[in-house]
Protein backbone atom coordinates (compact mmCIF):
# COMPACT_ATOMS: atom_id res chain seq x y z
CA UNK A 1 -22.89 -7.28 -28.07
CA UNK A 2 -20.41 -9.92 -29.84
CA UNK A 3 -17.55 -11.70 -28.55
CA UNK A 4 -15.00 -9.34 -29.65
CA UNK A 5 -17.04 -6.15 -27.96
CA UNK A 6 -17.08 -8.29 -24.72
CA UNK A 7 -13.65 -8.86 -24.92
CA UNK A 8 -12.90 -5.04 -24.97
CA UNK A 9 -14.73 -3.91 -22.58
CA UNK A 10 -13.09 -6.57 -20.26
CA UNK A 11 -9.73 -5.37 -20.87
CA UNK A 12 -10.75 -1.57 -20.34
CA UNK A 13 -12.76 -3.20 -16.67
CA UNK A 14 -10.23 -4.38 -15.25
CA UNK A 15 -7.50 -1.49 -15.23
CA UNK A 16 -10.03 0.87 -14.00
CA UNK A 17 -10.62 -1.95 -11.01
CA UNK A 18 -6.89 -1.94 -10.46
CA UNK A 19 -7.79 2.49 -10.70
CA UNK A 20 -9.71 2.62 -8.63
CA UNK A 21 -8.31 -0.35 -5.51
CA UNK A 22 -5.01 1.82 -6.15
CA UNK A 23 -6.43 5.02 -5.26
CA UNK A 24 -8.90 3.53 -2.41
CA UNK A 25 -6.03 1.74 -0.80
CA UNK A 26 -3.28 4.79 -0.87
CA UNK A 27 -6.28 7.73 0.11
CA UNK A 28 -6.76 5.10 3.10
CA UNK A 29 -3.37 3.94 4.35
CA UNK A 30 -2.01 7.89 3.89
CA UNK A 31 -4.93 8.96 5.99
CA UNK A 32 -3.83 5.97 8.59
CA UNK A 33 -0.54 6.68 8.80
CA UNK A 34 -0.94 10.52 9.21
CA UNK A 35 -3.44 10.24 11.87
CA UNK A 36 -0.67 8.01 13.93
CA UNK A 37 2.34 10.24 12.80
CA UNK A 38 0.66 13.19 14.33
CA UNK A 39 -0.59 11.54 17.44
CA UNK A 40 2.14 8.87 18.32
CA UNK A 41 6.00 10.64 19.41
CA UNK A 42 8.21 9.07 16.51
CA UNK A 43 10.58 8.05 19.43
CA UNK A 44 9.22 3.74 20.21
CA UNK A 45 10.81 4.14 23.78
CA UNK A 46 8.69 6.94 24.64
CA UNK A 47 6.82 6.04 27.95
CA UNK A 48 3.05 6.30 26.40
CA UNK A 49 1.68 9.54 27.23
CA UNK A 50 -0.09 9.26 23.75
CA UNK A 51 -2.48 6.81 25.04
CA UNK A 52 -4.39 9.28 27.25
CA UNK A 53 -4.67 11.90 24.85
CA UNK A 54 -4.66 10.64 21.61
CA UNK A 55 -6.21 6.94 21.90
CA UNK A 56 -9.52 7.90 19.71
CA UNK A 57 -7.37 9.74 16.67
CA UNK A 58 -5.08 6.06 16.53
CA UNK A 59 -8.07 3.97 16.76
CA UNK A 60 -9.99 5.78 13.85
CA UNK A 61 -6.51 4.93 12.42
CA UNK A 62 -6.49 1.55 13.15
CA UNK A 63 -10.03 0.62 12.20
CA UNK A 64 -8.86 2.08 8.32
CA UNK A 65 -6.03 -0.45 8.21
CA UNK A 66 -7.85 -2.97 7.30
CA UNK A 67 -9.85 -1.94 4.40
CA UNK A 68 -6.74 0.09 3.00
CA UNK A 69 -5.39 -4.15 2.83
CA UNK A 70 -8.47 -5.08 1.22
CA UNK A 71 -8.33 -2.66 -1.26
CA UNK A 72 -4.57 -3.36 -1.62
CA UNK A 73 -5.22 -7.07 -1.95
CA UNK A 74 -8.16 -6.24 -4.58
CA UNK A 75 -4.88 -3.81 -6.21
CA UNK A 76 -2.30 -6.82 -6.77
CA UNK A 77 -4.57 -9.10 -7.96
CA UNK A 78 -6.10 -6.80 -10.94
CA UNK A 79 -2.66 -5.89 -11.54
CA UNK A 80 -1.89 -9.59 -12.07
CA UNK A 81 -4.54 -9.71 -14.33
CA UNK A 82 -3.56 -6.53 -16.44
CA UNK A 83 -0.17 -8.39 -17.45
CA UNK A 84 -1.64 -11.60 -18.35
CA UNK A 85 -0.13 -13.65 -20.34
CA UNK A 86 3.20 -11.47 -20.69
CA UNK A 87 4.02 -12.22 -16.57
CA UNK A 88 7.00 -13.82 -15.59
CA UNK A 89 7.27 -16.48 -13.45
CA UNK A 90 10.25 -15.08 -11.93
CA UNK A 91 9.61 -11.46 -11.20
CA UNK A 92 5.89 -12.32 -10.29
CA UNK A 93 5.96 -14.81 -7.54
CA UNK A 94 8.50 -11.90 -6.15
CA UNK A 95 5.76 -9.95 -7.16
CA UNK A 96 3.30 -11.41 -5.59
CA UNK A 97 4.88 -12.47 -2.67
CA UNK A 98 6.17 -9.13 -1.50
CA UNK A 99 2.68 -7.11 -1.65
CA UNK A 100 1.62 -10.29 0.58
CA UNK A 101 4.21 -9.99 3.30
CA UNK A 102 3.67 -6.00 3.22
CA UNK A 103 0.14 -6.24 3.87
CA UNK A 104 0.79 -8.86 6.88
CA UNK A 105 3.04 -6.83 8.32
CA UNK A 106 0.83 -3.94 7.97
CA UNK A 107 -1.71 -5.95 9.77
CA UNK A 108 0.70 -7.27 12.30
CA UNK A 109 1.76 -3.99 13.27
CA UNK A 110 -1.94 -2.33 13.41
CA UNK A 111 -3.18 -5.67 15.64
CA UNK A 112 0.00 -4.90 17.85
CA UNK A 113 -1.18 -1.31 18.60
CA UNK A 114 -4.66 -2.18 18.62
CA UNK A 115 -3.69 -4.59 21.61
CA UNK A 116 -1.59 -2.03 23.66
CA UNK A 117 -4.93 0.79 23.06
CA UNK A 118 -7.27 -2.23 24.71
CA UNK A 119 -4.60 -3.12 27.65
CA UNK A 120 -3.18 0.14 28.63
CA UNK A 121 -5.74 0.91 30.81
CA UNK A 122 -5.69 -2.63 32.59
CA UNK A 123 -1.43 -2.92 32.43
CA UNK A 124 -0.58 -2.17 36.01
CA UNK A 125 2.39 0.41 36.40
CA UNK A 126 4.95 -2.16 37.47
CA UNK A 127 4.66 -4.13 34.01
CA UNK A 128 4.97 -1.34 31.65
CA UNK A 129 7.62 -3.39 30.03
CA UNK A 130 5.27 -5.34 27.63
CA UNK A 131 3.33 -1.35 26.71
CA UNK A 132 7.57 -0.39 25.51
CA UNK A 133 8.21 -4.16 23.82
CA UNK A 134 4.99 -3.89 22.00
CA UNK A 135 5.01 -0.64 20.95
CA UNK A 136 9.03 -1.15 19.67
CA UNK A 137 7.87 -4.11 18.03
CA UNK A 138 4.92 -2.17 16.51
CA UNK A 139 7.34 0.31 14.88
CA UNK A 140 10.01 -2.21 13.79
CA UNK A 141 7.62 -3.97 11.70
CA UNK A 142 5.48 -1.55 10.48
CA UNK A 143 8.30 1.04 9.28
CA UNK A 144 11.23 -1.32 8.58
CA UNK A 145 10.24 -4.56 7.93
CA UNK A 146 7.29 -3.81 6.29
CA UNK A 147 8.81 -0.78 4.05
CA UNK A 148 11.11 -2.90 3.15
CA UNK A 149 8.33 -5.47 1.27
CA UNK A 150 6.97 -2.16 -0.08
CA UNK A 151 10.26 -1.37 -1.87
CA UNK A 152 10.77 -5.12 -3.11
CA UNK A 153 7.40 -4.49 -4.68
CA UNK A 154 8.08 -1.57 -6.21
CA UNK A 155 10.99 -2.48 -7.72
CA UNK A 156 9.45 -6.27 -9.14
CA UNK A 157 6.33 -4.21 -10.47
CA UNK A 158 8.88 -1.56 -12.59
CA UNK A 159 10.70 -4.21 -13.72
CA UNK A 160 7.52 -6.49 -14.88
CA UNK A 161 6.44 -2.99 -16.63
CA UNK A 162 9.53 -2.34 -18.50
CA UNK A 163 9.11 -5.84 -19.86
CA UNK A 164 5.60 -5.61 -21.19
CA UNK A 165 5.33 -1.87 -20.81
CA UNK A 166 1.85 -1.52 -18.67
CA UNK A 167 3.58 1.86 -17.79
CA UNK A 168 5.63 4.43 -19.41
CA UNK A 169 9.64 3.98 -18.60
CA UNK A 170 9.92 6.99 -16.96
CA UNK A 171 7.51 5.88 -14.04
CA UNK A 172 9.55 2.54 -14.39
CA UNK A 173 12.58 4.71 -13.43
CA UNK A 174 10.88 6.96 -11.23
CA UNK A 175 9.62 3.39 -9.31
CA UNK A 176 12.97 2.46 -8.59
CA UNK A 177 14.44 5.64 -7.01
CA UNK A 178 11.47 5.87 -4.87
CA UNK A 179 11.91 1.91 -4.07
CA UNK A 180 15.69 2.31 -3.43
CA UNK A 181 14.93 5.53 -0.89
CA UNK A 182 12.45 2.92 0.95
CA UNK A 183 15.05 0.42 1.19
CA UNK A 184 17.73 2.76 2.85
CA UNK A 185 15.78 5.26 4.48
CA UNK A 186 12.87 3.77 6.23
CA UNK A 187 13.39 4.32 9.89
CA UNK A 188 15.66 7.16 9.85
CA UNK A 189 13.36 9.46 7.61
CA UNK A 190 9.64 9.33 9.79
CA UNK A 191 7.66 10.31 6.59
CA UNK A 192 9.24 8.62 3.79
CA UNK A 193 6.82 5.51 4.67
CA UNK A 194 4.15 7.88 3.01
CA UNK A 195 6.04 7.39 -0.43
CA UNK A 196 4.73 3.95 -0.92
CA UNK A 197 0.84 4.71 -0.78
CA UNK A 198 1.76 7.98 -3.17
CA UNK A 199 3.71 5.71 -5.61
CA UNK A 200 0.33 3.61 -5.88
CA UNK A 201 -2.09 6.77 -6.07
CA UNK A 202 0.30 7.71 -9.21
CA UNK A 203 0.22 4.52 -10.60
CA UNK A 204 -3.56 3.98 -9.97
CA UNK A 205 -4.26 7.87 -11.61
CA UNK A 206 -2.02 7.18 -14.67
CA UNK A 207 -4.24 3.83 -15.14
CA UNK A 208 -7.58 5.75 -14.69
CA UNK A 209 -6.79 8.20 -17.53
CA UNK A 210 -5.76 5.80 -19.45
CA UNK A 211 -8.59 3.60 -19.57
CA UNK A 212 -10.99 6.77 -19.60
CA UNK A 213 -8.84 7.78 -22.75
CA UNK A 214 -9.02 4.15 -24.27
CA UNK A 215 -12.92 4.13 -23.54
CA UNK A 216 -13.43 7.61 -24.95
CA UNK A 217 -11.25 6.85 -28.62
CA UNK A 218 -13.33 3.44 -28.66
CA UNK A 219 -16.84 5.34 -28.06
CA UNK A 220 -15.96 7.91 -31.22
CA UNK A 221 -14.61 4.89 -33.56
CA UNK A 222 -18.22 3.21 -32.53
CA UNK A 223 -20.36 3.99 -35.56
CA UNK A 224 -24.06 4.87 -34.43
């Protein structure tokens, strides 16, 4: 194989890495987060009732968090690599730096909830106050704070796209609706916090056919 071939199939790699960490990371964190919506009262003052019946369902969704920020992490940087030499200093350290605070948040929040499933049992009844700060703090970060980084990131990555045009304009567009909903509704809408992982399974699809379209042109204009 020469240089140039290398060079090709290099290019067409690394999109279908940032494919298929897209679609890994969004198939994980929407299973996560649905698991907790249906098994944790939206309301952070409630008094913990959950934590009888539903401890096992929120663990499972715990122990996905994780490698949903793996695969994230594995997302960002193939993305990175997939602008190359067209990024902007600007728009990707805000880039960069947003997708990092989202995923420590995310991680913050799951350790949080982690830690009240370990010490409910051992809490005695009279200091039930740290079960209600913890679990408020839990839902602060995870679906404000953290949202919030989601929708910053969303709204660097269509701009970095409609500069070097990695995407089509319309997704561009379509990026900073959903972004600007995140910003203003997270917190007072329970589900919008699933549009995030969606926005990245759409992004990571659109990718995937693209490189298996780029892969199948290249493998008819290959003579025999």
């Amino acid at each position: 194989m020469s240089q140039k071939e290398r060079s090709i199939d290099q290019r067409l790699t690394t999109p279908r890495a940032a494919a298929i960490a897209g679609i890994l990371f969004a198939v994980l964190l929407i299973s996560s987060m649905v698991l907790i919506r249906i098994s944790i009262p939206a309301d952070p003052t409630e008094a913990g009732r959950w934590l009888q019946d539903s401890a096992r369902p929120v663990s499972l969704a715990l122990n996905l968090v994780p490698f949903a920020g793996i695969a994230f992490l594995w997302f960002i940087g193939v993305m990175r690599d997939r602008i190359g030499e067209h990024e902007d200093r600007f728009f990707a350290t805000v880039f960069l730096g947003s997708g990092l605070l989202f995923l420590a948040m995310l991680f913050i929040s799951a350790a949080i909830a982690g830690g009240l499933l370990v010490s409910y049992g051992a809490t005695p009844p009279s200091e039930r106050s740290a079960y209600l700060f913890g679990r408020a703090l839990t839902y602060e970060v995870a679906n404000v704070y953290a949202m919030k980084m989601a929708g910053v990131f969303m709204i660097s990555t269509a701009t970095i796209s409609i500069r070097t045009m990695i995407m089509p304009r319309w997704m561009a567009l379509l990026t900073y609706v959903v972004a600007l909903v995140l910003l203003l509704s997270v917190g007072y809408v329970a589900w919008a916090i699933l549009l995030f992982p969606l926005w990245v399974l759409l992004i990571s699809i659109y990718i995937l056919i693209g490189n298996l379209s780029g892969r199948s042109a290249g493998a008819a204009r290959r003579p025999a």
